[in-house]
Protein backbone atom coordinates (compact mmCIF):
# COMPACT_ATOMS: atom_id res chain seq x y z
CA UNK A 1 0.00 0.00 0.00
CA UNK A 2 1.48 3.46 -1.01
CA UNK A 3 2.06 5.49 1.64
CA UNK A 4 -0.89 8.66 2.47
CA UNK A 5 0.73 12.17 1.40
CA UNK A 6 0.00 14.16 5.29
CA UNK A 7 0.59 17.88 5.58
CA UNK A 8 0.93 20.08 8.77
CA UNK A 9 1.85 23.67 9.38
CA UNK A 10 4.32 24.00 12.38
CA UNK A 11 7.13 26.35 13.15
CA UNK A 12 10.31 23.98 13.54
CA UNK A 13 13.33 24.63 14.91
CA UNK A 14 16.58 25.73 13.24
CA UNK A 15 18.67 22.93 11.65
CA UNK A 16 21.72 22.44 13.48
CA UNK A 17 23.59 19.06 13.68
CA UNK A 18 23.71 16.28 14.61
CA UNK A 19 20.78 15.50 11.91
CA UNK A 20 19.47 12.65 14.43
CA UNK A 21 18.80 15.33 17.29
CA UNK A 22 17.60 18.12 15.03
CA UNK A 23 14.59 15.31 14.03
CA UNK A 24 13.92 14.72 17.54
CA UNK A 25 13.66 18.27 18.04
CA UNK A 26 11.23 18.46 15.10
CA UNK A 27 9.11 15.54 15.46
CA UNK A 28 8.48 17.50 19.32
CA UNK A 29 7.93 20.69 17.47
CA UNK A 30 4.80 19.07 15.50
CA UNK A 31 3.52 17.34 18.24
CA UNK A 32 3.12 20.21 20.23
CA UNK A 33 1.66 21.78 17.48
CA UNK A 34 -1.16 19.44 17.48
CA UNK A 35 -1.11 19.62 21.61
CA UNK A 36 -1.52 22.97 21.28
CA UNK A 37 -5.01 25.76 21.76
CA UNK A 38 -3.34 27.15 18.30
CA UNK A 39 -4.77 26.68 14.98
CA UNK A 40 -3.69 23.65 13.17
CA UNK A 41 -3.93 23.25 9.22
CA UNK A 42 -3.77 19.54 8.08
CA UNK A 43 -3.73 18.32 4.49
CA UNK A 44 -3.80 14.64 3.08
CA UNK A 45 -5.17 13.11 -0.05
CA UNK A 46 -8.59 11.77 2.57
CA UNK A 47 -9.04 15.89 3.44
CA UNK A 48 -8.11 19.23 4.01
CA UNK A 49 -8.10 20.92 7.18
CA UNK A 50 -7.82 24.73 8.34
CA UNK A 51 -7.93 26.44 10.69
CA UNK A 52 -8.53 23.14 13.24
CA UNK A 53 -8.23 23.49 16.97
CA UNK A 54 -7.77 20.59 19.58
CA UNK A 55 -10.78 21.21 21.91
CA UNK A 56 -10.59 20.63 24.62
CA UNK A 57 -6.86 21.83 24.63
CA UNK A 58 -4.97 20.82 27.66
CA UNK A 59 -4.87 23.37 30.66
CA UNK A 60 -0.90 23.58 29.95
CA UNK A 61 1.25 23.48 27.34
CA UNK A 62 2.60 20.45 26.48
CA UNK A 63 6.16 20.07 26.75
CA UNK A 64 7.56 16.83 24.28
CA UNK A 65 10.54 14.83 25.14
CA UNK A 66 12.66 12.68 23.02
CA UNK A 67 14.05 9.70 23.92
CA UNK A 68 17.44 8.17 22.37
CA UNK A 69 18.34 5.17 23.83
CA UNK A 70 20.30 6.27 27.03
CA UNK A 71 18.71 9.90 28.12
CA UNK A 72 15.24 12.04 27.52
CA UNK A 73 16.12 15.11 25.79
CA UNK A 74 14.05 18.58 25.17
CA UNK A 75 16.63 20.89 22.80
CA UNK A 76 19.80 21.67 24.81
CA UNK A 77 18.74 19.82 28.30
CA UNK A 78 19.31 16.17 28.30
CA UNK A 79 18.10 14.43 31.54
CA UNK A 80 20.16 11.08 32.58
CA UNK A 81 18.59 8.06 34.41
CA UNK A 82 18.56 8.04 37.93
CA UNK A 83 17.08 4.63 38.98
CA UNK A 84 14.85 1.76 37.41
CA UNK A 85 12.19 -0.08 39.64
CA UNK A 86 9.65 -2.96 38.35
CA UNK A 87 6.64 -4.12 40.12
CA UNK A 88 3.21 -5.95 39.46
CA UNK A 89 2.34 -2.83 37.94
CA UNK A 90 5.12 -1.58 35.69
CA UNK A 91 8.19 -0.23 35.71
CA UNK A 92 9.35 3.42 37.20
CA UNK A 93 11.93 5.50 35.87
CA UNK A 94 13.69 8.44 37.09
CA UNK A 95 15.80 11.25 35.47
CA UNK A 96 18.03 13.68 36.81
């Protein structure tokens, strides 16, 4: 199946390398764009959507977090794990 041609309009952050962190950065950028009480416009070949708003949008800004492997990074701040703890009901982590 041929993949769906999808369309958003988000401001993303300056490219600056490495390429693999500058996604991250972007892929957080769109997300909070769609997280957001701001007007979304969506294209793809099912429909066209402006002017869209997420309703009810969340009481506060969402703030999107990458993770690569090792550490959960937001731009410049990269938070290391802390500790790991499993029980009947998941796991816990924690980042300093």
């Amino acid at each position: 199946m041929a993949k769906r041609r999808f369309t958003i309009s988000a401001t993303l952050p300056a490219y600056a390398p490495p390429r693999n962190e500058w996604r991250r950065r972007v892929h957080a950028a769109v997300l909070e764009a769609l997280l957001t009480n701001d007007e979304v416009n969506v294209t793809n070949e099912a429909a066209t959507l402006r002017g869209a708003y997420n309703r009810p949008a969340p009481p506060h800004a969402i703030t999107a977090w990458s993770y690569d492997g090792t550490n959960l990074r937001r731009g410049d701040v990269a938070l290391a794990e802390r500790s790991r703890t499993r029980d009947e009901s998941g796991e816990l982590v924690t980042y300093d």
